[in-house]
N, C-alpha and C. Protein backbone atom coordinates (compact mmCIF):
# COMPACT_ATOMS: atom_id res chain seq x y z
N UNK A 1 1.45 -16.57 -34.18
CA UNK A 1 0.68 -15.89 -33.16
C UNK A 1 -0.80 -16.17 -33.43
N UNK A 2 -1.54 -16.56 -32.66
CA UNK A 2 -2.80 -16.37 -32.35
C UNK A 2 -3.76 -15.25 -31.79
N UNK A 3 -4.74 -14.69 -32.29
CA UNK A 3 -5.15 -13.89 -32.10
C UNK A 3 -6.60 -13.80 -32.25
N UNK A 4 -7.29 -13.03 -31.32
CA UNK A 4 -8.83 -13.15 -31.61
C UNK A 4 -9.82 -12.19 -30.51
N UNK A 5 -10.68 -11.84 -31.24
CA UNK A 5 -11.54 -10.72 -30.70
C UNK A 5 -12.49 -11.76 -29.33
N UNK A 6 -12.49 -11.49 -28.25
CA UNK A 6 -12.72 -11.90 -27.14
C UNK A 6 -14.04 -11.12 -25.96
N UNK A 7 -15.69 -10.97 -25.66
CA UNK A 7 -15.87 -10.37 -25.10
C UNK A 7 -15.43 -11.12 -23.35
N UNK A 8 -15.66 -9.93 -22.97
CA UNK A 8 -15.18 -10.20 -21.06
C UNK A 8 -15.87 -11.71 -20.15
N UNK A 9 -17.09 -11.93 -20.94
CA UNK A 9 -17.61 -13.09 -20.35
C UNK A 9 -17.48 -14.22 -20.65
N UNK A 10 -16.76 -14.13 -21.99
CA UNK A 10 -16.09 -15.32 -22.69
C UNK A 10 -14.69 -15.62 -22.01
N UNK A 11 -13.78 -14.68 -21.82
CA UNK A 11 -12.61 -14.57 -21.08
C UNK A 11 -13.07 -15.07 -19.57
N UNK A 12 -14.09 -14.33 -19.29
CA UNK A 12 -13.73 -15.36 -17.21
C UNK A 12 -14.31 -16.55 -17.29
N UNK A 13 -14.86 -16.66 -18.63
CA UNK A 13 -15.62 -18.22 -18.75
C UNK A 13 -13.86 -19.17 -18.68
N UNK A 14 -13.76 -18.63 -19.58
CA UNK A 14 -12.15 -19.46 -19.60
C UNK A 14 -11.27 -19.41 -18.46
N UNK A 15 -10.87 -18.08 -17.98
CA UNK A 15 -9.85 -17.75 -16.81
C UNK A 15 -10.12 -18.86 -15.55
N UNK A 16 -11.77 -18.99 -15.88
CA UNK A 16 -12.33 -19.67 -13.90
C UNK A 16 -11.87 -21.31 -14.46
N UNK A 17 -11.71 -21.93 -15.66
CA UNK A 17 -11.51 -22.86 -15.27
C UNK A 17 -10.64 -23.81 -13.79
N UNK A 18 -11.31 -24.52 -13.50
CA UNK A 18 -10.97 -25.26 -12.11
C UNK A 18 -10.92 -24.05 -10.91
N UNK A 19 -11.03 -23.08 -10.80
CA UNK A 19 -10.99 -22.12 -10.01
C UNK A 19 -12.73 -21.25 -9.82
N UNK A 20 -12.71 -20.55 -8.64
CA UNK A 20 -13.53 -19.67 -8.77
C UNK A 20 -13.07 -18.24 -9.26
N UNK A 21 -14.26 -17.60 -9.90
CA UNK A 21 -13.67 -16.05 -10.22
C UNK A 21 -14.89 -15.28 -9.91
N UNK A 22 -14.89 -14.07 -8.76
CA UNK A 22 -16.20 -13.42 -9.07
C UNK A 22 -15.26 -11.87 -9.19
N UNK A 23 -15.85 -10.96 -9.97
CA UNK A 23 -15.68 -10.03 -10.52
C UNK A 23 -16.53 -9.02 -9.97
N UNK A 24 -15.98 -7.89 -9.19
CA UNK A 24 -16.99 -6.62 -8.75
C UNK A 24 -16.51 -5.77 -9.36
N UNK A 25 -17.62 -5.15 -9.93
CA UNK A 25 -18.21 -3.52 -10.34
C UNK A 25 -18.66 -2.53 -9.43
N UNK A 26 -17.78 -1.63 -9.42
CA UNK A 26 -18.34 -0.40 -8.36
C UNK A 26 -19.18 0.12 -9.10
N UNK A 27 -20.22 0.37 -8.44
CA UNK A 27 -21.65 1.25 -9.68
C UNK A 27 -21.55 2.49 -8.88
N UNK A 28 -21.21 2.82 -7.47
CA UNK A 28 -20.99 4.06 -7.15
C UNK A 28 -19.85 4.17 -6.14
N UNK A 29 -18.91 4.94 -7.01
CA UNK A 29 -17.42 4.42 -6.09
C UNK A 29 -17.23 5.71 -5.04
N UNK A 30 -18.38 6.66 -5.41
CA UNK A 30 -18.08 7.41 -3.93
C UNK A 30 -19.17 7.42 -2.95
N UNK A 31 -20.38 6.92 -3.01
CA UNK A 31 -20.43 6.18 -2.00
C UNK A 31 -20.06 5.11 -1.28
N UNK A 32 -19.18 4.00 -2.11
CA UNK A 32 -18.43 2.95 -2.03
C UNK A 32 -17.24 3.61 -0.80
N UNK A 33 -16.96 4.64 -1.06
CA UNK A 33 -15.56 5.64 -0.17
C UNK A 33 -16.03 5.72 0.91
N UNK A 34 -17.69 5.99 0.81
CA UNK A 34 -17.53 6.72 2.45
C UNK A 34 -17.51 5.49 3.23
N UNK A 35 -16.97 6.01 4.81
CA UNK A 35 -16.29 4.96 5.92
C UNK A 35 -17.17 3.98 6.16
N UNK A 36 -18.20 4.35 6.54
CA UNK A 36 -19.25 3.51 6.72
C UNK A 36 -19.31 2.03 5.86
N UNK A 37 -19.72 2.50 4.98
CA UNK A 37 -19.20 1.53 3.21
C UNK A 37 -18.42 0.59 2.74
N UNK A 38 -16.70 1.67 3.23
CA UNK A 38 -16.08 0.59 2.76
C UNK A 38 -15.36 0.14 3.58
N UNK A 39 -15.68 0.43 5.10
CA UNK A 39 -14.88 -0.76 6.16
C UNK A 39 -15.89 -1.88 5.96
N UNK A 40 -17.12 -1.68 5.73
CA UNK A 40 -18.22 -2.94 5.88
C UNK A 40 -17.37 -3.63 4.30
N UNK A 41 -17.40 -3.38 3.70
CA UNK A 41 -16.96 -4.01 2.39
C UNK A 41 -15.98 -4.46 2.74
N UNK A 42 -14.70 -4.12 2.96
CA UNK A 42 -13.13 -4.41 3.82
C UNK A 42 -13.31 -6.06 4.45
N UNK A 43 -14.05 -4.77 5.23
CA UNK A 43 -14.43 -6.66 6.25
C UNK A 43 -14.79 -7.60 5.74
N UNK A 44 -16.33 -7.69 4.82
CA UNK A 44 -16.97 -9.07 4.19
C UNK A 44 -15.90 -9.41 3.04
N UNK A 45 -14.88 -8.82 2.14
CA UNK A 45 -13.93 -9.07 1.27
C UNK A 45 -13.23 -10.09 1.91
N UNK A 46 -12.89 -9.34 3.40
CA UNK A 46 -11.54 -10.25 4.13
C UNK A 46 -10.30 -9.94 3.34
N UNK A 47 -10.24 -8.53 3.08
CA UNK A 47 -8.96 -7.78 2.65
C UNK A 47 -7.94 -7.61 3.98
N UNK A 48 -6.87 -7.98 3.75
CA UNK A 48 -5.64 -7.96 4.56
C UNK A 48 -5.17 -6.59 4.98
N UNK A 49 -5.38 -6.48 6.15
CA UNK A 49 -5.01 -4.84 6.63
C UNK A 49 -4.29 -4.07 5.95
N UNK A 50 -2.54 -4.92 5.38
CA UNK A 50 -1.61 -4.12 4.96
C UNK A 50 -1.93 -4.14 3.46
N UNK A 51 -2.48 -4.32 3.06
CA UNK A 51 -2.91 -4.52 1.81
C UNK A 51 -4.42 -4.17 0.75
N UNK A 52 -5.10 -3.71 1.85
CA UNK A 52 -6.72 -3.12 1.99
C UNK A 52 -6.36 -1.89 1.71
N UNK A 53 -5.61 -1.08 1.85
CA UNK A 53 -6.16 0.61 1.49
C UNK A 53 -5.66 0.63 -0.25
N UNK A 54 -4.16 -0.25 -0.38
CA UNK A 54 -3.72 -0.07 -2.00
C UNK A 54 -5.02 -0.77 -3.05
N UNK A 55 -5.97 -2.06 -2.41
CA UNK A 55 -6.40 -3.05 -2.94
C UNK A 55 -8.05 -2.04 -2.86
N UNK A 56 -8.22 -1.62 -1.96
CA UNK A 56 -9.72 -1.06 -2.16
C UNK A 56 -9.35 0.40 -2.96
N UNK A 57 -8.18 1.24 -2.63
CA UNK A 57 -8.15 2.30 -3.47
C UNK A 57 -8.27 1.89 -5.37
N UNK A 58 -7.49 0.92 -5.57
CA UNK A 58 -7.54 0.43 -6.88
C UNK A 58 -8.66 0.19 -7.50
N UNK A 59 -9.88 -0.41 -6.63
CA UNK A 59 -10.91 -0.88 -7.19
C UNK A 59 -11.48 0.71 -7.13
N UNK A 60 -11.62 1.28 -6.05
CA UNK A 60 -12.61 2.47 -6.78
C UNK A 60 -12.07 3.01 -7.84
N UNK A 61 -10.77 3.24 -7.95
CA UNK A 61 -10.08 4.36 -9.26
C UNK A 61 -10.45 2.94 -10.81
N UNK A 62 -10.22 1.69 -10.52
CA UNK A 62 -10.50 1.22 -12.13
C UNK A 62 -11.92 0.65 -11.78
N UNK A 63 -12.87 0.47 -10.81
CA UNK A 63 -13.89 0.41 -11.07
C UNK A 63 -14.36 -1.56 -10.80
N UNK A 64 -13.27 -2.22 -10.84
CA UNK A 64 -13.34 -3.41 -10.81
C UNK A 64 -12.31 -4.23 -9.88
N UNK A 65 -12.49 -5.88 -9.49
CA UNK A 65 -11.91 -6.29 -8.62
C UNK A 65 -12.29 -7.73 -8.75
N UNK A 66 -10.77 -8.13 -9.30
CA UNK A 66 -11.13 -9.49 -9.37
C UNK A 66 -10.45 -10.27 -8.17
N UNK A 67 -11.74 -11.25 -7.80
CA UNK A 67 -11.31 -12.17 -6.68
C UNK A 67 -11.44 -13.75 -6.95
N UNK A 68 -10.22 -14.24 -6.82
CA UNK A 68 -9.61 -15.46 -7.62
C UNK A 68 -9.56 -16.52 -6.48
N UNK A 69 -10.61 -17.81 -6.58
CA UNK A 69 -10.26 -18.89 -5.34
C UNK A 69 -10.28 -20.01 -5.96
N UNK A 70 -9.34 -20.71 -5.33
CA UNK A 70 -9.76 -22.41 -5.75
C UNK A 70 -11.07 -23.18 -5.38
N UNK A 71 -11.16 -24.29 -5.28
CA UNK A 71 -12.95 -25.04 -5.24
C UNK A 71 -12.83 -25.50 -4.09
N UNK A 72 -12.20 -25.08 -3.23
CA UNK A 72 -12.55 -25.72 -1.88
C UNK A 72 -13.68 -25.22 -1.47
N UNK A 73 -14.45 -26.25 -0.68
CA UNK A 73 -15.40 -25.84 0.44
C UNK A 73 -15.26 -24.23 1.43
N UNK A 74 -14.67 -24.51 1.74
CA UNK A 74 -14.28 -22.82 2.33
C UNK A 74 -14.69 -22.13 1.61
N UNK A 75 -13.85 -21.83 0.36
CA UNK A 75 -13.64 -20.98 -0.40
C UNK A 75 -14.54 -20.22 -0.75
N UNK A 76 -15.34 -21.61 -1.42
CA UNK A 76 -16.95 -21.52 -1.96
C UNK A 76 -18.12 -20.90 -0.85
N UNK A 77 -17.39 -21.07 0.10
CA UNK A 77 -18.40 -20.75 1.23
C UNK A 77 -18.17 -19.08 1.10
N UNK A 78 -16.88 -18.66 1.34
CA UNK A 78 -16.56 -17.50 1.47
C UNK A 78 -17.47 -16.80 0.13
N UNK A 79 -17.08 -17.50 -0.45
CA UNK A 79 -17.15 -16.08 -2.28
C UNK A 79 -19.08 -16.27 -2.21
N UNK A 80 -19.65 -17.20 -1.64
CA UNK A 80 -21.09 -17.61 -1.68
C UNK A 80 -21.93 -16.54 -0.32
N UNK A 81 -21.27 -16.44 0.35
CA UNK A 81 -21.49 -15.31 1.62
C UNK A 81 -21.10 -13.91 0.97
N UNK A 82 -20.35 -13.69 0.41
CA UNK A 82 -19.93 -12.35 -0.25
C UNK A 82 -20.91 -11.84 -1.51
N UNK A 83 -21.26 -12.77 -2.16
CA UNK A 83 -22.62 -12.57 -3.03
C UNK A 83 -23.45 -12.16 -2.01
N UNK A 84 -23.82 -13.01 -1.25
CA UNK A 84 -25.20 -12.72 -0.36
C UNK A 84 -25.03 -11.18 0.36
N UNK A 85 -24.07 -11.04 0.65
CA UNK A 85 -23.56 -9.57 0.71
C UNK A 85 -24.40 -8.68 0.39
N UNK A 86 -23.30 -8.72 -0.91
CA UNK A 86 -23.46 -7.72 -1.72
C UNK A 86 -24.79 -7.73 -2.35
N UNK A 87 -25.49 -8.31 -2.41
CA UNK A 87 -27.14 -8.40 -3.02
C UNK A 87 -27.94 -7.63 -2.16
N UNK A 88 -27.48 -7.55 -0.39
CA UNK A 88 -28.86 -6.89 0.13
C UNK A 88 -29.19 -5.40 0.39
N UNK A 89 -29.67 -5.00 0.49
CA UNK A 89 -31.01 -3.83 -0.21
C UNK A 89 -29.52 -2.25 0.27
N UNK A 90 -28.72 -2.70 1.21
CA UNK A 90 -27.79 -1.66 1.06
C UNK A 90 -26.52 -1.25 -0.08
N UNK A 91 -26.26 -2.71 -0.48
CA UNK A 91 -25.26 -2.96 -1.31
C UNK A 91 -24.88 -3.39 -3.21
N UNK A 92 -26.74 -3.55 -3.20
CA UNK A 92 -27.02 -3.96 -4.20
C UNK A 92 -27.21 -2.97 -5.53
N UNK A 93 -27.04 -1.90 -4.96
CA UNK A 93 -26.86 -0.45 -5.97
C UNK A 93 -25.64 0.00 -6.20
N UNK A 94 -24.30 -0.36 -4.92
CA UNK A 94 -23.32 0.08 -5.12
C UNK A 94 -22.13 -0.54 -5.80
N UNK A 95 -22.57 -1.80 -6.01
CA UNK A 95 -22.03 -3.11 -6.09
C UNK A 95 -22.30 -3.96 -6.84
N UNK A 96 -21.92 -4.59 -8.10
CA UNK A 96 -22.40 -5.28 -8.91
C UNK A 96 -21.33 -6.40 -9.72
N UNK A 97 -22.00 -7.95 -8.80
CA UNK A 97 -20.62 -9.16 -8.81
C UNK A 97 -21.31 -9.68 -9.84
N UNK A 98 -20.34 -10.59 -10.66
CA UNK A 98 -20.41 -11.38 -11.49
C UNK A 98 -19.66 -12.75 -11.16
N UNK A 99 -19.75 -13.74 -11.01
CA UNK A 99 -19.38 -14.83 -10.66
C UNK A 99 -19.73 -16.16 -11.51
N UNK A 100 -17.68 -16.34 -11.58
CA UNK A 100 -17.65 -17.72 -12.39
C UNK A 100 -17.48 -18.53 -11.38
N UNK A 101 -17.75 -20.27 -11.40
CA UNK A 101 -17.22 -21.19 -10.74
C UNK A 101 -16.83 -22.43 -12.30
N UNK A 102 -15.48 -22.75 -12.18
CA UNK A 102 -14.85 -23.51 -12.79
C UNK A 102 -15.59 -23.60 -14.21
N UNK A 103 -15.39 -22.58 -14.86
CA UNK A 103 -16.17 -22.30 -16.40
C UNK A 103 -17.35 -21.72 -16.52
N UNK A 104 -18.16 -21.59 -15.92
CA UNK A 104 -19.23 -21.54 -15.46
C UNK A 104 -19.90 -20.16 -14.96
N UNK A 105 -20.40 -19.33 -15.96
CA UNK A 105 -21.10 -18.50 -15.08
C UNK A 105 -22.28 -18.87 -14.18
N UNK A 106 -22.64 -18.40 -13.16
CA UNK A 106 -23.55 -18.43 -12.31
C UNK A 106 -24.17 -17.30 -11.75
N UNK A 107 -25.57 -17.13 -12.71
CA UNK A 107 -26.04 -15.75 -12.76
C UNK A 107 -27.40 -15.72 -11.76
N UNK A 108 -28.00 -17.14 -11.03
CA UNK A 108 -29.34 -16.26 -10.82
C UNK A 108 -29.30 -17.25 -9.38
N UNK A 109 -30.03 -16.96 -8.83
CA UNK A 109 -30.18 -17.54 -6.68
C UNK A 109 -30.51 -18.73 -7.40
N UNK A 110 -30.91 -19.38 -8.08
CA UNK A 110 -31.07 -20.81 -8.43
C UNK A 110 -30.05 -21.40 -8.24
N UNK A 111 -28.93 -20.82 -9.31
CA UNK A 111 -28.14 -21.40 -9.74
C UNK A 111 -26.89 -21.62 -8.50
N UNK A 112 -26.89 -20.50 -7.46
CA UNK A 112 -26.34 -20.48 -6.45
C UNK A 112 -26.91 -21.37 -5.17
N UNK A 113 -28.17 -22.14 -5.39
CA UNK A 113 -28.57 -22.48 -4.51
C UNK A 113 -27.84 -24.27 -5.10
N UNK A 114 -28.18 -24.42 -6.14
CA UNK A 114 -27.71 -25.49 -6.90
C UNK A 114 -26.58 -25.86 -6.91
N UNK A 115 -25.56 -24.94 -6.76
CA UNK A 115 -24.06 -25.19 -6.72
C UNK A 115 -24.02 -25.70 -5.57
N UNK A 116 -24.42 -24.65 -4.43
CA UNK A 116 -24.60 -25.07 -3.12
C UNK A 116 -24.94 -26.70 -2.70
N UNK A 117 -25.57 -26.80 -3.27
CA UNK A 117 -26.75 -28.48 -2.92
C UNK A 117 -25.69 -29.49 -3.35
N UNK A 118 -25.42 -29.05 -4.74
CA UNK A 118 -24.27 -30.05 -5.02
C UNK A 118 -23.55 -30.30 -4.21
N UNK A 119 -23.14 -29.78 -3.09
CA UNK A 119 -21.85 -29.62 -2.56
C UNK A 119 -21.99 -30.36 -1.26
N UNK A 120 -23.27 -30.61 -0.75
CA UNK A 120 -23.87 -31.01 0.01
C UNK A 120 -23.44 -29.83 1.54
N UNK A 121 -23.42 -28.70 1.43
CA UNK A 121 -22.84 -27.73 1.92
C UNK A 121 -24.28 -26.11 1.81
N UNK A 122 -24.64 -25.95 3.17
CA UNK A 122 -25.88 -24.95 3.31
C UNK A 122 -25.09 -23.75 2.47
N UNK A 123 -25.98 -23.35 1.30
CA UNK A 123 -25.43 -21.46 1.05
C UNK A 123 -24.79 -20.62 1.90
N UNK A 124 -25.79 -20.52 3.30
CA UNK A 124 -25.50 -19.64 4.26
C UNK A 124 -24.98 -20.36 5.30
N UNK A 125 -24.51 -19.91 6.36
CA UNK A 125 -23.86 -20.69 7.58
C UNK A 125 -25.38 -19.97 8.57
């Protein structure tokens, strides 16, 4: 057996290989509740109706929510719009993403603008 003391950013460093991973933190999960909040959240997630009340109840009760994509263009588009989200001046207190792309943390609008460019693909639509 193998075994070894691991912090969390070392682990999605590893988990995102070839994949994307961004990770949300509820920083306030009852304002996160009220309607207003979290149908807007619902929606920009693109949580599946039948599957949105078990999937958003979970994240407020453990606080976290991991969202797992492959490297497609889309994808990247999607999880790159969902940052932009969650960053502006309503969401950015309640809400707090962390985002791997394929090993890779990607912590600052540089670095998101850079991924972007690479891709030859605008951040925003």
């Amino acid at each position: 057996m193998n075994t070894r003391a691991i912090n969390a950013a070392d682990l999605l460093t590893s988990l995102s290989q070839g994949k994307t991973i961004l990770l949300l933190q509820a920083l306030d999960p009852n304002l996160l509740d009220q309607m207003e909040y979290s149908l807007d959240f619902i929606h920009h997630c693109k949580l599946k109706l039948d599957t949105a009340p078990n999937v958003f109840d979970d994240f407020l009760t453990s606080g976290l929510l991991l969202i797992e994509e492959d490297l497609s263009r889309a994808n990247m588009d999607f999880i790159f719009s969902l940052v932009e989200f969650l960053k502006s001046p309503r969401f950015k207190n309640v809400i707090s993403s962390y985002l791997y792309i394929d090993g890779n943390r990607v912590t600052a609008e540089e670095d998101l603008k850079f991924v972007s460019h690479e891709a030859n693909t605008p951040l925003l639509h």
